[in-house]
C-alpha atoms as a PDB file:
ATOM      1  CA  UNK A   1       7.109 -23.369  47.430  1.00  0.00           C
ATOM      2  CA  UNK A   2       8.910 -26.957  47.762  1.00  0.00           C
ATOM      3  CA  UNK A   3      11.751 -28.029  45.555  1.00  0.00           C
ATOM      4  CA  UNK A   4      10.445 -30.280  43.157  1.00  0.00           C
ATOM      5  CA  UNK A   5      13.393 -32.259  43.433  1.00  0.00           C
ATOM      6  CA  UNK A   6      15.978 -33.213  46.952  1.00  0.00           C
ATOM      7  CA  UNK A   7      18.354 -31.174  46.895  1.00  0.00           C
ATOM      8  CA  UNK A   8      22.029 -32.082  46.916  1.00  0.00           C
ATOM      9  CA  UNK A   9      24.943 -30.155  48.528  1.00  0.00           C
ATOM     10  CA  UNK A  10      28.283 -28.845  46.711  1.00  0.00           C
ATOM     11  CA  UNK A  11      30.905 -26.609  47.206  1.00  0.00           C
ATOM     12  CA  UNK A  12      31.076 -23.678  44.725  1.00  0.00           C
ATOM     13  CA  UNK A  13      34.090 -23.483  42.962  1.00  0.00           C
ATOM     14  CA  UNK A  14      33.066 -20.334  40.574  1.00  0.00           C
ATOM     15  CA  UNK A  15      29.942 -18.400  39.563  1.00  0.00           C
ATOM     16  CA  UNK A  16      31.042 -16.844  35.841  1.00  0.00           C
ATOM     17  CA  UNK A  17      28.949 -15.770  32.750  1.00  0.00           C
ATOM     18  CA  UNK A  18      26.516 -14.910  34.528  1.00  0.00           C
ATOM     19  CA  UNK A  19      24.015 -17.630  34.222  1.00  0.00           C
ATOM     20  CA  UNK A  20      27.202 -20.901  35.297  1.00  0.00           C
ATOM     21  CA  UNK A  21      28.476 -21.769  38.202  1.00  0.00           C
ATOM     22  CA  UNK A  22      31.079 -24.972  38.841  1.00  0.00           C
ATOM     23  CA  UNK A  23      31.135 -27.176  41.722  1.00  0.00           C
ATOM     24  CA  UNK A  24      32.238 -29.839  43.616  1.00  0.00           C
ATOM     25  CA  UNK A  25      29.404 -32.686  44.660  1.00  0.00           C
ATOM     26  CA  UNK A  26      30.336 -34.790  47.352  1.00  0.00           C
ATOM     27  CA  UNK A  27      31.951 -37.740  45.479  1.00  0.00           C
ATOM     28  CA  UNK A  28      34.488 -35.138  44.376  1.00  0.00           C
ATOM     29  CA  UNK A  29      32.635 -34.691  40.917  1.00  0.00           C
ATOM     30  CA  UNK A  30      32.651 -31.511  39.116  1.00  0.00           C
ATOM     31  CA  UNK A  31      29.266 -30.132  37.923  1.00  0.00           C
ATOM     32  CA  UNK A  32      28.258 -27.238  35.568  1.00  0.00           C
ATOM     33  CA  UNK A  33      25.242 -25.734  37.119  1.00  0.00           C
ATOM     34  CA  UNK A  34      22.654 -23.114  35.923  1.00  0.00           C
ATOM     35  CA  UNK A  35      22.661 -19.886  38.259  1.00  0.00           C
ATOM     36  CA  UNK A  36      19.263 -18.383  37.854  1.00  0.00           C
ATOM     37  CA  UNK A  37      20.523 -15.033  38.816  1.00  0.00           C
ATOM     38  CA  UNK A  38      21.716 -12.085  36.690  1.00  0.00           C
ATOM     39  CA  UNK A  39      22.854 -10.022  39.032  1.00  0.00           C
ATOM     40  CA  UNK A  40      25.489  -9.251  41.187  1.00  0.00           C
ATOM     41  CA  UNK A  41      25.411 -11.559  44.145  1.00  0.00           C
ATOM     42  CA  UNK A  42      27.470  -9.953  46.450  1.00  0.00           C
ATOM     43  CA  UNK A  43      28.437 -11.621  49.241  1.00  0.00           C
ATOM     44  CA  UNK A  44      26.968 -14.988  47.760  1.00  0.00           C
ATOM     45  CA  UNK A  45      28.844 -16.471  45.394  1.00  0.00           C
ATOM     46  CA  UNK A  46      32.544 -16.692  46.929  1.00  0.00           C
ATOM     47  CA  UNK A  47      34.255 -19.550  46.085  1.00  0.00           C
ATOM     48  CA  UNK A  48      34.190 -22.065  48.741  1.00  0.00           C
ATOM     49  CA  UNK A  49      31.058 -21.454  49.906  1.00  0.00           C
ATOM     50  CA  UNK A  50      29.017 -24.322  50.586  1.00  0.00           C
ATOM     51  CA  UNK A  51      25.602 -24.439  48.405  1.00  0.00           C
ATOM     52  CA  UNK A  52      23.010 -26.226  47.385  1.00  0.00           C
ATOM     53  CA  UNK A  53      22.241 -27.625  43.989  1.00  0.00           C
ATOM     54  CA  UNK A  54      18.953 -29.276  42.257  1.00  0.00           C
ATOM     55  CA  UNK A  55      19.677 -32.076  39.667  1.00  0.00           C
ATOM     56  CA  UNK A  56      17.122 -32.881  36.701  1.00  0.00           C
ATOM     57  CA  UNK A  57      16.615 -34.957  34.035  1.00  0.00           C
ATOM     58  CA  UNK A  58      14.866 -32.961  31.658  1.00  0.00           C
ATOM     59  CA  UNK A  59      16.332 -33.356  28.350  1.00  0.00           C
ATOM     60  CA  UNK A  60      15.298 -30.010  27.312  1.00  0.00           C
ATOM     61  CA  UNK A  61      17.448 -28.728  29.446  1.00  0.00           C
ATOM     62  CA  UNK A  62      20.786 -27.833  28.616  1.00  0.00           C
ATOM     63  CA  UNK A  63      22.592 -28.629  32.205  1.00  0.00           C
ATOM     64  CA  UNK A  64      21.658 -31.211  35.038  1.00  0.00           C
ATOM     65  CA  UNK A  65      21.951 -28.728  37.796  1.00  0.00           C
ATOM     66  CA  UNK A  66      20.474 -25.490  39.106  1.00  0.00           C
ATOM     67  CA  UNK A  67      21.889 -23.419  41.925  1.00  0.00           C
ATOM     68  CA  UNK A  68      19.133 -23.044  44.408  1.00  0.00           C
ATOM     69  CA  UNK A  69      21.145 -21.866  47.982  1.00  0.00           C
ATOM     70  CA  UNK A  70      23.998 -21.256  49.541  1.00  0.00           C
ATOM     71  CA  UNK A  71      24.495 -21.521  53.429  1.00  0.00           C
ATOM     72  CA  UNK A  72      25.512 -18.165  55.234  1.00  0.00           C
ATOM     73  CA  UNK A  73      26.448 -19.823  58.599  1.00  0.00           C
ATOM     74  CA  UNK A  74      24.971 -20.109  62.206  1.00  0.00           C
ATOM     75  CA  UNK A  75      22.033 -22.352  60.337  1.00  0.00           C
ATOM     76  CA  UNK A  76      21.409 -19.280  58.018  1.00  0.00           C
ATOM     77  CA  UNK A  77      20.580 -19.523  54.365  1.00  0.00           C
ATOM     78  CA  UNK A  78      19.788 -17.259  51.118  1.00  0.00           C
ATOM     79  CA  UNK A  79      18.080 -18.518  48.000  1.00  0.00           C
ATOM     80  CA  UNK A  80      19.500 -17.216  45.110  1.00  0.00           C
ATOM     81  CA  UNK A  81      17.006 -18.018  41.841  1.00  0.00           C
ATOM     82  CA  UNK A  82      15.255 -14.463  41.346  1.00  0.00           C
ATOM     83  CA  UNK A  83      12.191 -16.372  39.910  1.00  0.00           C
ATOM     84  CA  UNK A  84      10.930 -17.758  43.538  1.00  0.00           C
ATOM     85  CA  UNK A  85       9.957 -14.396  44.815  1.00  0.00           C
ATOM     86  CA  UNK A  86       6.983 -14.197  42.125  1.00  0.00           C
ATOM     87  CA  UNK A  87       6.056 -17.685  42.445  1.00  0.00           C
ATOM     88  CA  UNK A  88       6.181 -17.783  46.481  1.00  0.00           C
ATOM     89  CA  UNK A  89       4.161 -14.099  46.494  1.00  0.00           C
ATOM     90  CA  UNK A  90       1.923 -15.379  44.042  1.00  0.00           C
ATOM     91  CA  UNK A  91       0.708 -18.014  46.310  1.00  0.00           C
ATOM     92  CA  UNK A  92      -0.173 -15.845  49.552  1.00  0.00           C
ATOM     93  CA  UNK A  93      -1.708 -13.509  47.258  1.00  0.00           C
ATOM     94  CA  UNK A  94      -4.256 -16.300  46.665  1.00  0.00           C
ATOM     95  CA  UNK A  95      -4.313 -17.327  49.743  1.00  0.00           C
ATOM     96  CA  UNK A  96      -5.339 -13.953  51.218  1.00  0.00           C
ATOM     97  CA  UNK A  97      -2.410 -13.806  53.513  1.00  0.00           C
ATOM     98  CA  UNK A  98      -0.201 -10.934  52.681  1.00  0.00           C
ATOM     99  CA  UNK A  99      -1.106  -8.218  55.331  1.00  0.00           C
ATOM    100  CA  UNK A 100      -3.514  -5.375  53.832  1.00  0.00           C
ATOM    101  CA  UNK A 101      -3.992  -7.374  50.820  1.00  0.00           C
ATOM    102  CA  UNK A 102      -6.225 -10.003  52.435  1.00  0.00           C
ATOM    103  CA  UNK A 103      -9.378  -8.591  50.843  1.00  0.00           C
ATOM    104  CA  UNK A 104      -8.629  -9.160  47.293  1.00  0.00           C
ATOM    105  CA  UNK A 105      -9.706 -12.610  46.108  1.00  0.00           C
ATOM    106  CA  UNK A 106      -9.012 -11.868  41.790  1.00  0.00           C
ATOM    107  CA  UNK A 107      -5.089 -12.406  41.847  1.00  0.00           C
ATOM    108  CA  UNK A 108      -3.954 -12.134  37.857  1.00  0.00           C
ATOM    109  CA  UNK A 109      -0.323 -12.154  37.076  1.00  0.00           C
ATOM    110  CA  UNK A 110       1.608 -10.200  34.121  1.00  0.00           C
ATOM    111  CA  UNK A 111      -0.908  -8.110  33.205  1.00  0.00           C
ATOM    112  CA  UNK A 112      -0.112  -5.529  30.540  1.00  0.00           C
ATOM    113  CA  UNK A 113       0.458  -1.718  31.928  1.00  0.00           C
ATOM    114  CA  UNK A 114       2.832   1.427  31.811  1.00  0.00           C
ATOM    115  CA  UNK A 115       5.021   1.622  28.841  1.00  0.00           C
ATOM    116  CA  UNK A 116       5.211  -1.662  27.860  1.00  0.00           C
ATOM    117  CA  UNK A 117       5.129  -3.459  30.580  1.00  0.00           C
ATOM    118  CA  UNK A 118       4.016  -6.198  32.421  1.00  0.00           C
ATOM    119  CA  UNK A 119       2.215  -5.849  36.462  1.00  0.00           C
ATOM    120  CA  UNK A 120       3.615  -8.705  38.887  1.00  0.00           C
ATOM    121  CA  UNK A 121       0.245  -8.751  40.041  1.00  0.00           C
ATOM    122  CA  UNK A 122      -2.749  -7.063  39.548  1.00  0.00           C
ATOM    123  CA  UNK A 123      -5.233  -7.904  42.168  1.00  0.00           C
ATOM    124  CA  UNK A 124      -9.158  -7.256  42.184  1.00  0.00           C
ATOM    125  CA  UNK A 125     -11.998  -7.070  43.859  1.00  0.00           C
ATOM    126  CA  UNK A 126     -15.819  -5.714  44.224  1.00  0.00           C
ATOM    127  CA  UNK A 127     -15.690  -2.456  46.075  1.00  0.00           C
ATOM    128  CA  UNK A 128     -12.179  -2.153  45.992  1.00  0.00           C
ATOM    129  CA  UNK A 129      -9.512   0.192  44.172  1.00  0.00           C
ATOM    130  CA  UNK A 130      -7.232  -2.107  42.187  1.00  0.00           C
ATOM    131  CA  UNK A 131      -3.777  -3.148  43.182  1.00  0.00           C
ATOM    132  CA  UNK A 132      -0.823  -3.119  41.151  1.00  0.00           C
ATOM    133  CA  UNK A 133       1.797  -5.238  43.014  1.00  0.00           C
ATOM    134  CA  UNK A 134       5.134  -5.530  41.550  1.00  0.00           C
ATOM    135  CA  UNK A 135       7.706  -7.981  43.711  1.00  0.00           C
ATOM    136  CA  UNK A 136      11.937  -7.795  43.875  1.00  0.00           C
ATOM    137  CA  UNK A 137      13.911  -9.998  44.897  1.00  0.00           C
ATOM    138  CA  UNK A 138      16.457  -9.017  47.857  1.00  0.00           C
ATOM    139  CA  UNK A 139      19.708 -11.036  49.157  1.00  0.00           C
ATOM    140  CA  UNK A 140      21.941  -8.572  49.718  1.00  0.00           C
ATOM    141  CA  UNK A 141      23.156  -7.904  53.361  1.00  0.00           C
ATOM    142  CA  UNK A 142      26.595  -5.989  54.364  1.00  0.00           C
ATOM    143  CA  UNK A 143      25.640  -3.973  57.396  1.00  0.00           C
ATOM    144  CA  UNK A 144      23.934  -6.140  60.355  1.00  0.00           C
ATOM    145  CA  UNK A 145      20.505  -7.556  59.875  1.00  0.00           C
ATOM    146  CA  UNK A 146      20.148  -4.855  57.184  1.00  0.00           C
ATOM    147  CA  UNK A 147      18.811  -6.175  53.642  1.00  0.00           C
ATOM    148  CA  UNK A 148      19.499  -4.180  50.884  1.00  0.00           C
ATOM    149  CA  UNK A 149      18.107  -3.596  47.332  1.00  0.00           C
ATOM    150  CA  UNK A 150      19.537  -3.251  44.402  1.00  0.00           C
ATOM    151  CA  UNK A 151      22.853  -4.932  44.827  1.00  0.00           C
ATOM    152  CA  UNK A 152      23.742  -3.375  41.020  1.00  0.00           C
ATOM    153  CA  UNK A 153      21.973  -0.786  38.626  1.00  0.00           C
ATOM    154  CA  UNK A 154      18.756  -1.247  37.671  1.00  0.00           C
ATOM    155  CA  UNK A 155      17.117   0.852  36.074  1.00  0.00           C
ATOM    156  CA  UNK A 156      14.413  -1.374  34.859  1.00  0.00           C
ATOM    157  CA  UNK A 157      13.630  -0.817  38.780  1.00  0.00           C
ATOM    158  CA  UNK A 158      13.111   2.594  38.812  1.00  0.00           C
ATOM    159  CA  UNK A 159      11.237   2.221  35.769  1.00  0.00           C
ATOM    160  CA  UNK A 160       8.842   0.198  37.728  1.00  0.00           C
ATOM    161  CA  UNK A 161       8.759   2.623  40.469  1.00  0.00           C
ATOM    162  CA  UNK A 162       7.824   5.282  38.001  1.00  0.00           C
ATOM    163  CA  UNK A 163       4.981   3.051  36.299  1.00  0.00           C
ATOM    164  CA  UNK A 164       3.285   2.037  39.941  1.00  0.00           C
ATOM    165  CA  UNK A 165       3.106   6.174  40.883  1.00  0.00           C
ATOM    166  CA  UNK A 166       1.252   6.803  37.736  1.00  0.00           C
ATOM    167  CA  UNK A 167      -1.648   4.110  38.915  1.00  0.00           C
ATOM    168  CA  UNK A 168      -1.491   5.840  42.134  1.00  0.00           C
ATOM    169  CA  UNK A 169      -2.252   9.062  40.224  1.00  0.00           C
ATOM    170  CA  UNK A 170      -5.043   7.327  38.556  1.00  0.00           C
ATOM    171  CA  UNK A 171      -6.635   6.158  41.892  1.00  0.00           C
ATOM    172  CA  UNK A 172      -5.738   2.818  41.794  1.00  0.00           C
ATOM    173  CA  UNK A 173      -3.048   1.198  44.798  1.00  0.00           C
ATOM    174  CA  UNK A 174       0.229   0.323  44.082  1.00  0.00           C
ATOM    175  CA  UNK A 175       2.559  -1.717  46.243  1.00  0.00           C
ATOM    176  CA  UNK A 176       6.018  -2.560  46.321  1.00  0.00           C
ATOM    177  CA  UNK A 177       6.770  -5.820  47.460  1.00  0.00           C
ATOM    178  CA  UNK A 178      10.394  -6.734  48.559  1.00  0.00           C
ATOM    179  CA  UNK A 179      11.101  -9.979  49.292  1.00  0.00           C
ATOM    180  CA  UNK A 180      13.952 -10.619  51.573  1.00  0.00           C
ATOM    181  CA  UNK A 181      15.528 -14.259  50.276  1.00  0.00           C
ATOM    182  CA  UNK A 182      17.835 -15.073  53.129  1.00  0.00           C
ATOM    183  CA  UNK A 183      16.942 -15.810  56.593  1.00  0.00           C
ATOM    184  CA  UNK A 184      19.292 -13.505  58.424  1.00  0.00           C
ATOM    185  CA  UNK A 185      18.045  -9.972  58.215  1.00  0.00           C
ATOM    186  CA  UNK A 186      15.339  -8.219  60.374  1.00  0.00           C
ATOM    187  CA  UNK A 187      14.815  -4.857  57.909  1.00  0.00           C
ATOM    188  CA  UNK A 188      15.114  -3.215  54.212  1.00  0.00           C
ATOM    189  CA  UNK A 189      16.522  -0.098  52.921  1.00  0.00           C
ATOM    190  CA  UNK A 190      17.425   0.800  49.425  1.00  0.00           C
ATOM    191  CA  UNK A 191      21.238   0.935  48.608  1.00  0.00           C
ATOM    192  CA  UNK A 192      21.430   4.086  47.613  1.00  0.00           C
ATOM    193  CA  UNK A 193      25.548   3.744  47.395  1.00  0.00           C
ATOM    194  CA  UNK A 194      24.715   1.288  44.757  1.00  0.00           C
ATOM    195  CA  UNK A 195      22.429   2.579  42.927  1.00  0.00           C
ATOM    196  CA  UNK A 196      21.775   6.191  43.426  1.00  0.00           C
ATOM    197  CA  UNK A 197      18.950   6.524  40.852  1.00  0.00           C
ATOM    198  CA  UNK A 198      16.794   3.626  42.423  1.00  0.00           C
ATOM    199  CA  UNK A 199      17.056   4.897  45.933  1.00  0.00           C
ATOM    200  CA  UNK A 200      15.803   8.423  44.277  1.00  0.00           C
ATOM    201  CA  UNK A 201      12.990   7.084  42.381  1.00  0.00           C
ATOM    202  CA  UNK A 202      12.043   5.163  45.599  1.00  0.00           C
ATOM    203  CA  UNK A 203      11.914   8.374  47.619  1.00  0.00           C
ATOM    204  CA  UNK A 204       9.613   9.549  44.942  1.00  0.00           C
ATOM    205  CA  UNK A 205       7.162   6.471  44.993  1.00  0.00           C
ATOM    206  CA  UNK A 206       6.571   6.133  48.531  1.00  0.00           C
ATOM    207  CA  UNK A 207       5.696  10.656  48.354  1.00  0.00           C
ATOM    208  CA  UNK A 208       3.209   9.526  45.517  1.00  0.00           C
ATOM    209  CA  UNK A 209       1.717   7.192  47.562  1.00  0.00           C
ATOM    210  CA  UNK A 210       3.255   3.966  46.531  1.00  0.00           C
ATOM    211  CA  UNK A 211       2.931   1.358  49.650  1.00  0.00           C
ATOM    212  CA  UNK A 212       5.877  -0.561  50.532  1.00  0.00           C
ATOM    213  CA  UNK A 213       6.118  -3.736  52.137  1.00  0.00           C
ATOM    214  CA  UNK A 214       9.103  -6.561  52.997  1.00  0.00           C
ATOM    215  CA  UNK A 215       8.607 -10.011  53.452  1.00  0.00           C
ATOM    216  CA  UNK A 216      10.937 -12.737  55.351  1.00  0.00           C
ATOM    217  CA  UNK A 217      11.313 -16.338  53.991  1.00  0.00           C
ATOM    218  CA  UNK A 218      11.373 -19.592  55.867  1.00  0.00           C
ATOM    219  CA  UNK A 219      14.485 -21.195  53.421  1.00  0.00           C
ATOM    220  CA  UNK A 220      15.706 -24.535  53.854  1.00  0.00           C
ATOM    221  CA  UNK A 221      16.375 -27.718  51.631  1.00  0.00           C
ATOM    222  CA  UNK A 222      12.840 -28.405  51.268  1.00  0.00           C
ATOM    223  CA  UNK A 223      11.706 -25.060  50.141  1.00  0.00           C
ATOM    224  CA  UNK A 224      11.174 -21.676  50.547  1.00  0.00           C
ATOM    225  CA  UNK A 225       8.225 -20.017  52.335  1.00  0.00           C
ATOM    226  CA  UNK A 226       6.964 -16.351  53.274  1.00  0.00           C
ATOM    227  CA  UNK A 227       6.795 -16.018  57.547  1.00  0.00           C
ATOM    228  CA  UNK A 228       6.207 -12.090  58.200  1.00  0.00           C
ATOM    229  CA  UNK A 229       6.278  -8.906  56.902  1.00  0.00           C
ATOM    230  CA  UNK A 230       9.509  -6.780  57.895  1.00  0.00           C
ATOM    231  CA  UNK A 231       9.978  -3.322  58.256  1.00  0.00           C
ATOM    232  CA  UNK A 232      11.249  -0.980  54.874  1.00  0.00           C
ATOM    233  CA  UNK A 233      13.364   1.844  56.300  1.00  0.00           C
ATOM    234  CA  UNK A 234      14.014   5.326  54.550  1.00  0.00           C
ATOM    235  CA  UNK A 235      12.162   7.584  51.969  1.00  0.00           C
END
């Protein structure tokens, strides 16, 4: 996935409501930018940090920036907009190159299951079981190379969890998909100090035969890219 504009660097001054974040361009202008990212950002969003922004002029939108990375030192980077994961999935789905999913050549996203709910991905093919893939965004790191997910309640999460073991039960596969959006970590694990009830209802997928899989991203001011899949420790 490439940025569809150049980015342009900034220092953050504040991330606040949620969905805003202030900074400082390099002329010394202040900006109002849109953070695509509800949760809670830990580690990514202290003030000072040096990030980068995407301008537009799209009148329909409200502000002139987004908030697209933020540099974590030693060349390292994290994107922080939680809608790249689906989009940069979505396109090695397709293109057959997500390990043990290669042989599925019907990739159809949101499609209606569960409780009303909507499948990241539901992938097809002649001979084959379907696969329910669902994809999460991770950018949390506080312990080594370590990525962690959640980095704040979600029970929406577990939800998801919960819906992916009941197409297990019906003979279908399901796979969890974590996608690891910063360049410095080697594995996952769930953060079970965070959210205890995720962690659980993790423990309880992977027994019913949910498959779990991470993914590390190439990131850098041109885009963002899947490279290999990394290793998803515990349950």
């Amino acid at each position: 996935m490439r940025f569809a504009t150049p980015l342009i660097p900034a220092t953050l001054v504040r991330r606040y409501k949620r969905f805003l974040a202030d900074a400082v361009l390099e002329d010394g202008r202040e900006v109002v930018a849109h953070c695509p990212n509800s949760g809670a950002m830990l580690g990514l969003n202290a003030p000072g940090a040096r990030v980068w922004l995407e301008p537009n002029d799209d009148p329909k939108k409200k502000l002139d920036y987004g908030w697209r990375l933020v540099e974590l030192g030693d060349g390292h980077m994290a994107g922080i907009d939680t809608s790249v994961p689906n989009r940069v999935v979505g396109d090695v789905l397709r293109a057959r190159e997500v390990p043990g999913l290669e042989a599925y050549g019907n990739v159809r996203a949101e499609v209606p299951y569960g409780t009303r709910s909507r499948v990241d991905f539901l992938l097809s093919e002649a001979g084959l079981p379907d696969a329910y893939v669902e994809v999460k965004n991770v950018h949390l790191r506080r312990n080594g190379s370590l990525a962690e997910f959640p980095d704040c309640v979600t029970e929406r999460g577990a939800k998801h969890l919960r819906e992916l073991s009941a197409m297990v039960a019906e003979g279908h596969r399901a796979v969890m998909i974590y996608l690891v959006q910063r360049t410095d970590c080697s594995s996952v694990a769930m953060a079970a100090d965070l959210d205890p009830g995720y962690a659980q209802a993790f423990t309880q997928a992977k027994k019913a035969g949910v498959e779990m899989m991470a993914l590390g991203t190439r990131i850098d001011t041109d885009g963002i890219a899947v490279t290999f899949p990394l290793p998803v420790i515990g349950g």
